[in-house]
C-alpha atoms as a PDB file:
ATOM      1  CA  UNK A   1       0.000   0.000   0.000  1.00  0.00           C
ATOM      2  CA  UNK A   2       3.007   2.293   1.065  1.00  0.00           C
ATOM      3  CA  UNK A   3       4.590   1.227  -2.319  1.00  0.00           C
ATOM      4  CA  UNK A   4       1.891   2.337  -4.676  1.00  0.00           C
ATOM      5  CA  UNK A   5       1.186   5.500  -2.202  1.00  0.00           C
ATOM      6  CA  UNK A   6       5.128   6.492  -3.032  1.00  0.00           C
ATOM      7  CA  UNK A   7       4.960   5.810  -6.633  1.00  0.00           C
ATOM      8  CA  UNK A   8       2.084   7.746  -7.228  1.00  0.00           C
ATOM      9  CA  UNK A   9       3.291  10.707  -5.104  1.00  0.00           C
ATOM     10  CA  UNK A  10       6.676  10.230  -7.243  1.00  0.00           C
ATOM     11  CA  UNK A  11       5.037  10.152 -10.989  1.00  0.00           C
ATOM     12  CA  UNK A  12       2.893  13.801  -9.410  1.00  0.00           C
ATOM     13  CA  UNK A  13       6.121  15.369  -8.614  1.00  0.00           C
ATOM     14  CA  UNK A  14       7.905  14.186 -11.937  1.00  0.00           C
ATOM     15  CA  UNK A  15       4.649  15.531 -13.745  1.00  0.00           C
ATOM     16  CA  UNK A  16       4.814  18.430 -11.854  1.00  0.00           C
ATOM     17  CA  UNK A  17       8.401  19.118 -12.524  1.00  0.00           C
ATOM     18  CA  UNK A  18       8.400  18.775 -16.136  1.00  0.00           C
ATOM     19  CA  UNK A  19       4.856  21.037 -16.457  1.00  0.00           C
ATOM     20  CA  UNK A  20       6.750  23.290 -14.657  1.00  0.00           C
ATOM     21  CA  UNK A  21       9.720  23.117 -16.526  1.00  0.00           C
ATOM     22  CA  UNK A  22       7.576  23.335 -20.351  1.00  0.00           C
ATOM     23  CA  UNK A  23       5.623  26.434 -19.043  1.00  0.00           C
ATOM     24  CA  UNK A  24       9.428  28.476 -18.278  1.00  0.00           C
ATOM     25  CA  UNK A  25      11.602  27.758 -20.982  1.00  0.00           C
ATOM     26  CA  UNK A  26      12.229  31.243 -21.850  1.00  0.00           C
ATOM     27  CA  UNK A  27      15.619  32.297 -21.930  1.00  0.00           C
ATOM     28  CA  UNK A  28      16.647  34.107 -18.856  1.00  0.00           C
ATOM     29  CA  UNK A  29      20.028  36.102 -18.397  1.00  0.00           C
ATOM     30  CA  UNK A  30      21.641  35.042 -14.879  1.00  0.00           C
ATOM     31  CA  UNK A  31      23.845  37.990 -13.493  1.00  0.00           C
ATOM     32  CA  UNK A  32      26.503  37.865 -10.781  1.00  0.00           C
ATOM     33  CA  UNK A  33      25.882  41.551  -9.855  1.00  0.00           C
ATOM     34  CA  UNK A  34      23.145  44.185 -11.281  1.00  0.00           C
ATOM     35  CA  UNK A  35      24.172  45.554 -14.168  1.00  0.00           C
ATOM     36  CA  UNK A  36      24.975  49.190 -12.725  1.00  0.00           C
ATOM     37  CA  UNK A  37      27.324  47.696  -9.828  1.00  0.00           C
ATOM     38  CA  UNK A  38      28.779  45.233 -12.254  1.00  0.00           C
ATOM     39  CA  UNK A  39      29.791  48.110 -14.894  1.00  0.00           C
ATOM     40  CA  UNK A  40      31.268  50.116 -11.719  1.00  0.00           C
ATOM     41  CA  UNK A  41      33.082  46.990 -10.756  1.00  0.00           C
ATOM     42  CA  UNK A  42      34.221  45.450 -14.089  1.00  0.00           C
ATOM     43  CA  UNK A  43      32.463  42.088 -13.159  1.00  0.00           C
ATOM     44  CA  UNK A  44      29.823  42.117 -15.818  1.00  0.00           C
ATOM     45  CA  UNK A  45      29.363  38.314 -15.809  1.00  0.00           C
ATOM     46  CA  UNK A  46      26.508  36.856 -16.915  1.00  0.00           C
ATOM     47  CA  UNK A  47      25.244  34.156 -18.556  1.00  0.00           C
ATOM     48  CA  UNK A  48      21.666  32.828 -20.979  1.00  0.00           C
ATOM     49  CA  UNK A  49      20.087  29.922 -19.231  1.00  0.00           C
ATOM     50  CA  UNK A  50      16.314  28.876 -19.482  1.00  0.00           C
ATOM     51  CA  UNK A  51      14.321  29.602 -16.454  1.00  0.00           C
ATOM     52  CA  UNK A  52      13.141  26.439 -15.671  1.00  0.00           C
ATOM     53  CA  UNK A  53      16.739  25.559 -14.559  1.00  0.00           C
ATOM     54  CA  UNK A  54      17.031  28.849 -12.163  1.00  0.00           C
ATOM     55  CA  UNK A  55      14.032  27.702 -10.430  1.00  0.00           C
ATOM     56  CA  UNK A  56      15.577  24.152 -10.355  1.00  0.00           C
ATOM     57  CA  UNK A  57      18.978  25.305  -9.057  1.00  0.00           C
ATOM     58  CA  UNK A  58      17.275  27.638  -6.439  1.00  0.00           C
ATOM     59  CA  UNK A  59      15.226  24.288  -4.691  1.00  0.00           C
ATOM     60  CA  UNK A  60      18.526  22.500  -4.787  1.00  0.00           C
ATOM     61  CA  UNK A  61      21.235  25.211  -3.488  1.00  0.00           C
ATOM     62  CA  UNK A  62      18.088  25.700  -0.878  1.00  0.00           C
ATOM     63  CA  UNK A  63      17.829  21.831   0.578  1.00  0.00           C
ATOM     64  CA  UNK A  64      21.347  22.013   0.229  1.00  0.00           C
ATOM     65  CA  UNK A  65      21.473  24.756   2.539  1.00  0.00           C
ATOM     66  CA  UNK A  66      18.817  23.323   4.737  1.00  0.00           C
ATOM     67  CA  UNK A  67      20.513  19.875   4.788  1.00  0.00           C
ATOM     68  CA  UNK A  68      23.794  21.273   6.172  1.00  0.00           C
ATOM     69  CA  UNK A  69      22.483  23.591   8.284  1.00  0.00           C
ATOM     70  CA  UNK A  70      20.691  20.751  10.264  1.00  0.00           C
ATOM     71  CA  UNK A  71      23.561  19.119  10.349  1.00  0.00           C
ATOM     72  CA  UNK A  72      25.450  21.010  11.900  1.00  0.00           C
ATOM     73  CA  UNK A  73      22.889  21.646  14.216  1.00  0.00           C
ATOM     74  CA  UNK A  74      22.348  18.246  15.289  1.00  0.00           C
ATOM     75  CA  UNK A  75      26.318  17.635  16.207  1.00  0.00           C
ATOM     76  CA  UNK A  76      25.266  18.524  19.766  1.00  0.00           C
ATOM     77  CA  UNK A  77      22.995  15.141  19.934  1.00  0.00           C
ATOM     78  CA  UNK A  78      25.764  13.036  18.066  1.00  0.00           C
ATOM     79  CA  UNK A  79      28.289  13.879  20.280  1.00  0.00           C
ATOM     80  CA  UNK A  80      26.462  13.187  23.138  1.00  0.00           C
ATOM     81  CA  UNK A  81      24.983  10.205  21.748  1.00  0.00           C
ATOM     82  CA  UNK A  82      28.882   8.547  21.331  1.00  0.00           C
ATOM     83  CA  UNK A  83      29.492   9.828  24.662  1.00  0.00           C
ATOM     84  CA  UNK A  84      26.957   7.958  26.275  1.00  0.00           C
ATOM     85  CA  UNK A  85      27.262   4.726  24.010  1.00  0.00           C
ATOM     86  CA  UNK A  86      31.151   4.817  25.246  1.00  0.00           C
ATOM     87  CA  UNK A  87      30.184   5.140  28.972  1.00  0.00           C
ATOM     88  CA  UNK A  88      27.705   2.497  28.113  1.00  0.00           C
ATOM     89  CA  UNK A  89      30.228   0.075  26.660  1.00  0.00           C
ATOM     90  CA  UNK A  90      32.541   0.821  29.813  1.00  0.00           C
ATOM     91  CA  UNK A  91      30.297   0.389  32.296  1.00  0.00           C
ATOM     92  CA  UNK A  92      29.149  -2.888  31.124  1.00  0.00           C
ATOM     93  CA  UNK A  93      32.603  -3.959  31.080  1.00  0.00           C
ATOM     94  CA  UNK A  94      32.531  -2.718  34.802  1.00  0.00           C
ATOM     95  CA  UNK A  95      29.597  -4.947  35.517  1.00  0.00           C
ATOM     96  CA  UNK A  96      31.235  -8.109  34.229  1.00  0.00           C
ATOM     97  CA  UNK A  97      34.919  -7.558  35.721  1.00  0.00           C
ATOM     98  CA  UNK A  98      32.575  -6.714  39.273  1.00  0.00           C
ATOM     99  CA  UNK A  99      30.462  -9.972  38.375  1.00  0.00           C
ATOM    100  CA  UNK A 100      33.732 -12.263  37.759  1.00  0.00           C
ATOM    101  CA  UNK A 101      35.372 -10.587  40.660  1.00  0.00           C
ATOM    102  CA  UNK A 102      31.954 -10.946  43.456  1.00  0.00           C
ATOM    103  CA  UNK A 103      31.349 -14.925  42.106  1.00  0.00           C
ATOM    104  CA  UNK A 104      35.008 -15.791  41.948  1.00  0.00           C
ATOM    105  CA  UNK A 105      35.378 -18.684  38.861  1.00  0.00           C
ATOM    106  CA  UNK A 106      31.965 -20.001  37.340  1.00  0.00           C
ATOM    107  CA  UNK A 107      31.842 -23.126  35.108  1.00  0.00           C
ATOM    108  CA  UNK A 108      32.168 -22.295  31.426  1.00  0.00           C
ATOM    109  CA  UNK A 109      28.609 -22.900  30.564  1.00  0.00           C
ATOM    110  CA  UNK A 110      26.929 -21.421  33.275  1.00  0.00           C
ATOM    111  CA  UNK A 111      29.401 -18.264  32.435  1.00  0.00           C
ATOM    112  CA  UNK A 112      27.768 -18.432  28.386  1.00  0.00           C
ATOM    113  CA  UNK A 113      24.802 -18.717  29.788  1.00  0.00           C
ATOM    114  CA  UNK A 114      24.657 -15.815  31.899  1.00  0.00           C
ATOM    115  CA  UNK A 115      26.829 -13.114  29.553  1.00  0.00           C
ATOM    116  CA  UNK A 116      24.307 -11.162  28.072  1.00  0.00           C
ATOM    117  CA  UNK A 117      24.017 -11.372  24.127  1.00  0.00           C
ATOM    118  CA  UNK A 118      25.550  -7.882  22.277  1.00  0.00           C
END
């Protein structure tokens, strides 16, 4: 159900996309600077692109944007989430030196038995 629910939201965005992208073909000039602070500077780059792929550039550059920015927001979490799986990890290495050293030696297969399954 999922499956067909995801295809058919996939073919509406493709449709979408390419409506979108027949209705702004026109050619479109793409400047680095207006043109008055581009003659003052000498940087009067620019280039003919259709406008379709402005519009398509602009979503990407912005989830781009978005993606990293989250990122880097969320380090915070990750690092404390390693931190605690390290203390974690130490402390259950704690347990079992504590366990060993409390019960003194155990027979082999009650020891298997007993070690918890990582």
């Amino acid at each position: 159900m999922f499956r067909i629910l995801r295809l058919l939201f996939l073919a509406s965005l493709a449709l979408v996309l390419i409506v979108l992208a027949l209705a702004n073909r026109e050619v479109v000039t793409l400047r680095l600077l207006p043109p008055e602070a581009g003659e003052f500077l000498g940087l009067t780059w620019g280039m003919q692109v259709p406008l379709f792929l402005v519009i398509f550039a602009g979503i990407l550059l912005g989830l781009l944007v978005g993606f990293v920015w989250e990122w880097m927001r969320e380090y915070r979490i990750r690092s404390t989430a390693v931190k605690a799986t390290r203390k974690a990890a130490y402390l259950e290495g704690e347990v079992d030196r504590l366990r060993e050293k409390t019960h003194g030696p155990q027979d082999d297969v009650l020891a298997l038995l007993e070690k918890p399954a990582r």
